[in-house]
C-alpha atoms as a PDB file:
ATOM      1  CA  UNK A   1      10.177   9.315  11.887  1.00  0.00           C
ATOM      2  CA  UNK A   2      10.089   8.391   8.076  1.00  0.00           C
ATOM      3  CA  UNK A   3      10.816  11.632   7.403  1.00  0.00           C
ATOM      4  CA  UNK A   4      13.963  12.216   9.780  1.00  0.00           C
ATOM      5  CA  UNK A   5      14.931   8.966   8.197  1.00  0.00           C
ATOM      6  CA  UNK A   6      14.651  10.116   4.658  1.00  0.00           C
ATOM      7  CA  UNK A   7      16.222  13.053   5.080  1.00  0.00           C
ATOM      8  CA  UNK A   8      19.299  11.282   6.614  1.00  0.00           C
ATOM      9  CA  UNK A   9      19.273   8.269   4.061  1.00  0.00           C
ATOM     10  CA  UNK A  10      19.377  11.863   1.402  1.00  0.00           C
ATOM     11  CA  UNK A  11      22.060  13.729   3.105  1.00  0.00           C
ATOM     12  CA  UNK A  12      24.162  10.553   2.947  1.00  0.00           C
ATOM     13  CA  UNK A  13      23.158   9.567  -0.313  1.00  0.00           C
ATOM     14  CA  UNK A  14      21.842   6.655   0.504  1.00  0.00           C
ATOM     15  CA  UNK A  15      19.165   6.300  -2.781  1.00  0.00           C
ATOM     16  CA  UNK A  16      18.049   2.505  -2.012  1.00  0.00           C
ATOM     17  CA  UNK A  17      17.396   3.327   1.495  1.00  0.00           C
ATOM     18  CA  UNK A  18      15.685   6.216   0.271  1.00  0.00           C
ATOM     19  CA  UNK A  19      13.660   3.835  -1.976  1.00  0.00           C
ATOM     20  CA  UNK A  20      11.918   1.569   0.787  1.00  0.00           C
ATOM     21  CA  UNK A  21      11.778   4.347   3.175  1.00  0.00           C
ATOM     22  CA  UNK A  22       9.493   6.141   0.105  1.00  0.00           C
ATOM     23  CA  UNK A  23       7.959   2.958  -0.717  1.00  0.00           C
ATOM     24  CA  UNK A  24       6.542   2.122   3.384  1.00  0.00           C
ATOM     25  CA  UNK A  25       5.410   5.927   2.884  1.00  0.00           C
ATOM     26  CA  UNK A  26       3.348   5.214  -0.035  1.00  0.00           C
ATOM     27  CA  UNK A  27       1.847   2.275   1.699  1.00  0.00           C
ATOM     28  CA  UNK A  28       0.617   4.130   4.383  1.00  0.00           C
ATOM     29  CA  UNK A  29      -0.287   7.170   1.855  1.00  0.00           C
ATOM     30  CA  UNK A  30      -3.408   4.390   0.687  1.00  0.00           C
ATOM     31  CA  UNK A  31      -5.525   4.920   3.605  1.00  0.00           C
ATOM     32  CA  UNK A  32      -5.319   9.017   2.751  1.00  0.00           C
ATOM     33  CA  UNK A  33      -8.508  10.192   1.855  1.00  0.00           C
ATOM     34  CA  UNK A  34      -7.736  13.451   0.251  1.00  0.00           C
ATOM     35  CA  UNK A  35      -6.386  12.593  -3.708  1.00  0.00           C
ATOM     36  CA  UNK A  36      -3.406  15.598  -3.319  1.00  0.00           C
ATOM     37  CA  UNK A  37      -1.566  13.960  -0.761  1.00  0.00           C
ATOM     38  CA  UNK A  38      -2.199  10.649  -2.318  1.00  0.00           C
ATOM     39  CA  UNK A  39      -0.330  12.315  -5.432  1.00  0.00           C
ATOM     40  CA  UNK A  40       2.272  13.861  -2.932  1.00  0.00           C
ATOM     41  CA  UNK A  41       3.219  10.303  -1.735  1.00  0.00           C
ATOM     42  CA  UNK A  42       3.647   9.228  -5.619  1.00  0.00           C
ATOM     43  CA  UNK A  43       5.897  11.992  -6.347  1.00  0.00           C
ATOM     44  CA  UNK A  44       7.722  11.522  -3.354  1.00  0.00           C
ATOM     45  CA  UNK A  45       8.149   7.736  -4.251  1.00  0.00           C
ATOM     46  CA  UNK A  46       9.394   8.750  -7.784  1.00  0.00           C
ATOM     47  CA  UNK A  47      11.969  11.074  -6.483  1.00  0.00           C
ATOM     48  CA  UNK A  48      13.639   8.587  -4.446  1.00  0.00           C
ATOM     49  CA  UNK A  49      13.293   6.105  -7.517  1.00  0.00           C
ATOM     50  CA  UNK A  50      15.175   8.178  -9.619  1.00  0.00           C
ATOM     51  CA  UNK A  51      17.987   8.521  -6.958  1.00  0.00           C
ATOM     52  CA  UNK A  52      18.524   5.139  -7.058  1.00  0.00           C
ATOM     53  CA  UNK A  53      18.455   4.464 -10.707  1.00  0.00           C
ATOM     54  CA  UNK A  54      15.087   3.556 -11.071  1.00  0.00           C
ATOM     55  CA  UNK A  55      13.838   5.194 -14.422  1.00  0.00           C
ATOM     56  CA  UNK A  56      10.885   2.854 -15.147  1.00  0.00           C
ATOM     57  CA  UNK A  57       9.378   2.732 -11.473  1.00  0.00           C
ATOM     58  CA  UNK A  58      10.242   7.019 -11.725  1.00  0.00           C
ATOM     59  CA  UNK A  59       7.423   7.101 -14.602  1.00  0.00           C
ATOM     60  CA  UNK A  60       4.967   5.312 -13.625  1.00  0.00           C
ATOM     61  CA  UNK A  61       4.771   7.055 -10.277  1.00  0.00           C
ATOM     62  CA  UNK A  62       5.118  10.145 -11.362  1.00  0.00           C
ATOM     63  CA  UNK A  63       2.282   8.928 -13.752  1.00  0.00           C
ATOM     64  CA  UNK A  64      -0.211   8.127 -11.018  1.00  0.00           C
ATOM     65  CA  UNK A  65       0.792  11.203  -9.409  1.00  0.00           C
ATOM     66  CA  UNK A  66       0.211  13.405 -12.219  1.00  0.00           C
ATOM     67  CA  UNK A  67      -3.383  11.228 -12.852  1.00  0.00           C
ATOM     68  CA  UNK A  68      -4.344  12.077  -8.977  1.00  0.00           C
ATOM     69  CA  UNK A  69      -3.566  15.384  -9.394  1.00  0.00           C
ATOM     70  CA  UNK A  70      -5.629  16.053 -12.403  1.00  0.00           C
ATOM     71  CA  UNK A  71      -8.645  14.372 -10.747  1.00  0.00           C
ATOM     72  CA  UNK A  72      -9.002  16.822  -7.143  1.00  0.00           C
ATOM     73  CA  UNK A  73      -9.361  20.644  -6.833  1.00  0.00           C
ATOM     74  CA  UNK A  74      -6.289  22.107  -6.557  1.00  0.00           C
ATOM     75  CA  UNK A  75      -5.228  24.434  -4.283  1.00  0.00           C
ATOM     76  CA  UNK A  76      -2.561  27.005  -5.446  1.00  0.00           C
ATOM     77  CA  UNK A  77       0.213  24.752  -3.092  1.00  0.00           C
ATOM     78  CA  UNK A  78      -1.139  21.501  -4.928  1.00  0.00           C
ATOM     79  CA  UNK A  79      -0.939  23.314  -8.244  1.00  0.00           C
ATOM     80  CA  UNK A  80       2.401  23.775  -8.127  1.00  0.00           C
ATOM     81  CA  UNK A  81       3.148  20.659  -7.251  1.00  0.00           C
ATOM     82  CA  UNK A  82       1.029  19.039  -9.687  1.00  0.00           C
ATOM     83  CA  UNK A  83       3.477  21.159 -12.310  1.00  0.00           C
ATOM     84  CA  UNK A  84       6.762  20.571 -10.544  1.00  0.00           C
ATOM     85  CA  UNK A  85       4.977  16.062 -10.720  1.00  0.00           C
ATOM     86  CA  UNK A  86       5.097  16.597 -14.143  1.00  0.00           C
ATOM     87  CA  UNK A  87       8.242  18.298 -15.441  1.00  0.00           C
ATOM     88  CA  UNK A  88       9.502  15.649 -13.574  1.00  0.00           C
ATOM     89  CA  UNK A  89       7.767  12.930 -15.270  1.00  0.00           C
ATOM     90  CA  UNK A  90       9.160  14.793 -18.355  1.00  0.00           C
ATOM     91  CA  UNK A  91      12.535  14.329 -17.324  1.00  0.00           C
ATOM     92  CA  UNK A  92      12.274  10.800 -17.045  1.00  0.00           C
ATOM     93  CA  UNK A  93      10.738  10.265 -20.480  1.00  0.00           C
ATOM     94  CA  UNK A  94      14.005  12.315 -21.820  1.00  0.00           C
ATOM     95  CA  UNK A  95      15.817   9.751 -19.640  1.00  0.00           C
ATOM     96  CA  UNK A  96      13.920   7.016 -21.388  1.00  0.00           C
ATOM     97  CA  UNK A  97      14.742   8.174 -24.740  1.00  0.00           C
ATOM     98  CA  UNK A  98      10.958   9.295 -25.223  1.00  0.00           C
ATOM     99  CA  UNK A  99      12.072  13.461 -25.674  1.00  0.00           C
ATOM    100  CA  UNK A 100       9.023  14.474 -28.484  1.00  0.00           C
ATOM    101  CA  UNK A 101       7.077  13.066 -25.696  1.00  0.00           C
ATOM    102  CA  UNK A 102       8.376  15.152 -22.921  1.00  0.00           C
ATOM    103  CA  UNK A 103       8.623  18.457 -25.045  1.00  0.00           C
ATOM    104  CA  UNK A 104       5.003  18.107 -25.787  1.00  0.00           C
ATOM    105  CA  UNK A 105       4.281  17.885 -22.173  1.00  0.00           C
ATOM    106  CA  UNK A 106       6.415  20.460 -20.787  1.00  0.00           C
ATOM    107  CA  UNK A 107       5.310  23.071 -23.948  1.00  0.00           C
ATOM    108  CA  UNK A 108       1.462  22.531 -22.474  1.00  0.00           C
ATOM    109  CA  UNK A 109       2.978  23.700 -19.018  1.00  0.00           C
ATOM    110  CA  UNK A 110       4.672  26.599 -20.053  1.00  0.00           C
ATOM    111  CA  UNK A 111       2.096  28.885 -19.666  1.00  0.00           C
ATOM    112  CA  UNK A 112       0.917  27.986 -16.300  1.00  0.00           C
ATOM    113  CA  UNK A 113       4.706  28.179 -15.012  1.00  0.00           C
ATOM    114  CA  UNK A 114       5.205  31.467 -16.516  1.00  0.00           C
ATOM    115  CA  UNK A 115       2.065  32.788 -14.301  1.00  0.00           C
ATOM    116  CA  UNK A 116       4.355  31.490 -11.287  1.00  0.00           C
ATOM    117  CA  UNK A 117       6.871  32.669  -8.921  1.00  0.00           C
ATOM    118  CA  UNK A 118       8.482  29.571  -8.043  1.00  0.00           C
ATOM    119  CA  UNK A 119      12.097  29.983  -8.663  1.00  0.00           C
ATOM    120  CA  UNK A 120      13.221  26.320  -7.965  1.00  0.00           C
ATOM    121  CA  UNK A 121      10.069  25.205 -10.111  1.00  0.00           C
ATOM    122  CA  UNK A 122      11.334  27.576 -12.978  1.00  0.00           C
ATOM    123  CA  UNK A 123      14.810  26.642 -12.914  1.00  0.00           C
ATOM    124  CA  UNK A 124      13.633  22.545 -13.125  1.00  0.00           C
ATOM    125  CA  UNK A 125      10.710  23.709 -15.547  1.00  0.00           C
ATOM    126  CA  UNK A 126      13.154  25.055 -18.130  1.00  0.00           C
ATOM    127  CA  UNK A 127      16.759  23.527 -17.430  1.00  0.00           C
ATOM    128  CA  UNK A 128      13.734  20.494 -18.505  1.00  0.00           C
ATOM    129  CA  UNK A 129      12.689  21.653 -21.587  1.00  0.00           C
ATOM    130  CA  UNK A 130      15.794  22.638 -22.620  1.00  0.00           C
ATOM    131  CA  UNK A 131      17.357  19.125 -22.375  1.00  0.00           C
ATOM    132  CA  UNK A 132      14.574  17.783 -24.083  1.00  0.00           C
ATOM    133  CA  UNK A 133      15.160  19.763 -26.987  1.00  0.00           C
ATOM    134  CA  UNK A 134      18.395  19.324 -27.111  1.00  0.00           C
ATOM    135  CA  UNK A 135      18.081  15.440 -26.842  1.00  0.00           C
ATOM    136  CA  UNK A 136      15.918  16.263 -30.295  1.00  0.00           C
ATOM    137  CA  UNK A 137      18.499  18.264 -32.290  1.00  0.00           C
ATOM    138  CA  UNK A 138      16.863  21.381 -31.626  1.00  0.00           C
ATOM    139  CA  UNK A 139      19.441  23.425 -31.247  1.00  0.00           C
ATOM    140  CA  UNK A 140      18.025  27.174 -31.717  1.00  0.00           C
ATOM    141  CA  UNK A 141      14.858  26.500 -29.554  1.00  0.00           C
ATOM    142  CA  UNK A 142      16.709  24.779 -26.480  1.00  0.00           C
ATOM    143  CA  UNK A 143      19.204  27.783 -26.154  1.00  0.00           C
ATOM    144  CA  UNK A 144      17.187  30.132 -25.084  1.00  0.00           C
ATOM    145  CA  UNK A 145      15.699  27.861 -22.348  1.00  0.00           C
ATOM    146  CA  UNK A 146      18.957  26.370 -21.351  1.00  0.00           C
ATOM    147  CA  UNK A 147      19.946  30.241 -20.766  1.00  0.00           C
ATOM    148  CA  UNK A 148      16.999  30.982 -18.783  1.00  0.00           C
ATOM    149  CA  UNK A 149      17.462  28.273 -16.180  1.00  0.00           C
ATOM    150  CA  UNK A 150      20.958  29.045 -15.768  1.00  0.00           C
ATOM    151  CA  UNK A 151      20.360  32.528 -15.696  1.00  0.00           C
ATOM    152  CA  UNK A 152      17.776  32.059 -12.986  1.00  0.00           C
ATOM    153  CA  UNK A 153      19.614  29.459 -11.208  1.00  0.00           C
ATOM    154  CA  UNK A 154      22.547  31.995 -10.835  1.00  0.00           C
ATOM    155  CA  UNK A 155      20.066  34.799  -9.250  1.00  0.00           C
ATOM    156  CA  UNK A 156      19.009  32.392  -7.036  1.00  0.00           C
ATOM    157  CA  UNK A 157      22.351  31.204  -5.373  1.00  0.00           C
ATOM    158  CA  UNK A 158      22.588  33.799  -2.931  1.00  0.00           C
ATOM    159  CA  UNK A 159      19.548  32.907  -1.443  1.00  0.00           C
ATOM    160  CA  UNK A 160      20.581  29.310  -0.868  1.00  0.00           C
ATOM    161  CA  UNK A 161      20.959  29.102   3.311  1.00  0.00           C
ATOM    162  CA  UNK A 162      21.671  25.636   4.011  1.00  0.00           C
ATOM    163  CA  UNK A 163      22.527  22.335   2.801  1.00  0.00           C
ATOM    164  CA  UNK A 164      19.211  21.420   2.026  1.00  0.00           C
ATOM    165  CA  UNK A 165      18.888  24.194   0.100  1.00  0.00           C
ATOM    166  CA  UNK A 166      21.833  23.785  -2.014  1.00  0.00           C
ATOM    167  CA  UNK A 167      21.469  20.348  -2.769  1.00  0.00           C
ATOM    168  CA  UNK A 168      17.763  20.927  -4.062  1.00  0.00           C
ATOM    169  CA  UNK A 169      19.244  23.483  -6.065  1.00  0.00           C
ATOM    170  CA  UNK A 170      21.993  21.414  -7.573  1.00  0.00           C
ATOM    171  CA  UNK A 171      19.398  18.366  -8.264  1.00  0.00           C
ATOM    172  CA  UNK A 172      17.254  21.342 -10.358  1.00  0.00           C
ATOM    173  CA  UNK A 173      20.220  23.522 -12.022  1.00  0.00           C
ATOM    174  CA  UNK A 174      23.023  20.736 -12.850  1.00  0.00           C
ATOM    175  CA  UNK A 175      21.513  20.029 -15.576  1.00  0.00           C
ATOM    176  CA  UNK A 176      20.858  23.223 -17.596  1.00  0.00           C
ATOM    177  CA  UNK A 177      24.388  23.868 -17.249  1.00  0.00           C
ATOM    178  CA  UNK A 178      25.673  20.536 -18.328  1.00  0.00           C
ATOM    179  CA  UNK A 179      23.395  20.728 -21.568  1.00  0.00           C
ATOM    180  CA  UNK A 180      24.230  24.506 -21.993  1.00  0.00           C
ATOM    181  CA  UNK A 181      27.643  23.733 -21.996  1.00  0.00           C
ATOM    182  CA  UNK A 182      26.974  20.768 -24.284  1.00  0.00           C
ATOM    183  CA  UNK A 183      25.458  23.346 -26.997  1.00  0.00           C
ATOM    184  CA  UNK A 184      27.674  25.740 -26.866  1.00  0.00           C
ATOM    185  CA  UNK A 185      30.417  23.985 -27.966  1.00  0.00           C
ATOM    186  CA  UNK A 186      28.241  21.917 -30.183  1.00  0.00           C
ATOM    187  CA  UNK A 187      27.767  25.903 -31.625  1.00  0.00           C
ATOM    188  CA  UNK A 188      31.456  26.187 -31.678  1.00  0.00           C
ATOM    189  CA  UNK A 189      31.358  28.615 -28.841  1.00  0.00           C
ATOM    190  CA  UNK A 190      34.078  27.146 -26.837  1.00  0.00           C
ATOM    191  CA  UNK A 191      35.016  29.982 -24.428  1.00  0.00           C
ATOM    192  CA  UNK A 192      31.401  30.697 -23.716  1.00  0.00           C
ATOM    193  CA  UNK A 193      31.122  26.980 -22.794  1.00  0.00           C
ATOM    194  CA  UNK A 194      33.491  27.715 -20.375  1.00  0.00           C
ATOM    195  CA  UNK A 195      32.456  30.031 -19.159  1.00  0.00           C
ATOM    196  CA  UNK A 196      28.911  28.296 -18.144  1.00  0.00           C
ATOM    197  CA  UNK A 197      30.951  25.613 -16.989  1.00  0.00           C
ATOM    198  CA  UNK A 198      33.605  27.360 -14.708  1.00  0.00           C
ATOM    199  CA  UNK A 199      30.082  28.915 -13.250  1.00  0.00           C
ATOM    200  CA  UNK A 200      28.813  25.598 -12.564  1.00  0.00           C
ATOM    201  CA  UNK A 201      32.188  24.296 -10.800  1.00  0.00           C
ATOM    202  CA  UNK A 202      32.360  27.303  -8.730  1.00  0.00           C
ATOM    203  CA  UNK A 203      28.840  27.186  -7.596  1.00  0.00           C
ATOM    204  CA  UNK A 204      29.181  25.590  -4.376  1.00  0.00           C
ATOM    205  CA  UNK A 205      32.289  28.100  -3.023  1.00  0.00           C
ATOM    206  CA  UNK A 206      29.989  31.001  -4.063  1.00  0.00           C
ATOM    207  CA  UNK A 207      26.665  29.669  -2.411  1.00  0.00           C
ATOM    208  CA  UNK A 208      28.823  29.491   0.957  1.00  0.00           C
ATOM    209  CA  UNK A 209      29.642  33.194   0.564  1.00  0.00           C
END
């Protein structure tokens, strides 16, 4: 029930619903003995914080997910969750105007999420480094990752099959080519900026297709 309720109160875009349907979850998640879906709950919590504008409450679940996390054996599923808890948590510390922060967490990740072959995870992995760099001034190394989210967030629009699907991939990708476009024309690149942009705008038509 709290899930068919969250997923309507999402759909709608409902984020404060969202928010105390997320937070009765995470009540109940205390009586869960195994630590992963403890962490689950957190995440799950944080999400629906950030929808509705909640930055600060966003960190520190995402903290206490990332904490539980650490402290269980993870399966491979819990794994990548555990990564996906804390590029998240690295997006809200860009958020929060804490980017060095976020960059150092995100470059100790990289090589784990490079092992992977999670698209979505990818895509959110570096569209989040990216923006963290940027956010610093550094130009030359966010490029690269900017390209590679939206280059894999392109490959993976085909494969998008329902709404679900395409909003997930919209919370994940937006970004990359928002800051991508950003440093292009910071670069003085303007028709390349819109061309990243014009690829962005037309997502939705083509994802349809």
């Amino acid at each position: 029930l709290y899930y068919d309720l969250y997923e309507f109160s999402r759909m709608d875009e409902q984020p404060h619903l969202q928010l105390a349907l997320r937070r009765d979850g995470l009540s109940l998640s205390k009586s869960f003995s195994d630590p992963v879906l403890k962490a689950m709950a957190h995440s799950a919590m944080a999400d629906a914080a950030i929808a509705a504008g909640s930055t600060e409450v966003a960190e520190q679940e995402f903290t206490s997910a990332s904490q539980l996390f650490a402290a269980s054996a993870l399966t491979p599923f819990a794994r990548v969750a555990r990564i996906e808890a804390e590029t998240r948590l690295a997006q809200v510390e860009t958020k929060r105007a804490h980017a060095q922060q976020a960059a150092a967490r995100l470059r100790r990740l990289e090589p784990e999420v490079s092992k992977l072959s999670d698209a979505f995870l990818a895509i959110l992995f570096y569209a989040s480094l990216g923006d963290a760099q940027y956010r610093l001034g550094d130009l030359e190394a966010a490029e690269p990752n900017l390209r590679s989210a939206t280059s894999l967030a392109e490959s993976h629009l085909g494969s998008l099959s329902d709404d679900k699907s395409r909003v997930e991939w919209n919370q994940r990708a937006s970004i990359a080519y928002r800051e991508y476009t950003q440093l292009l024309l910071r670069q003085g690149k303007a028709n390349e900026a819109l061309e990243i942009w014009e690829l962005y705008r037309g997502a939705a038509p083509r994802a349809r297709n």
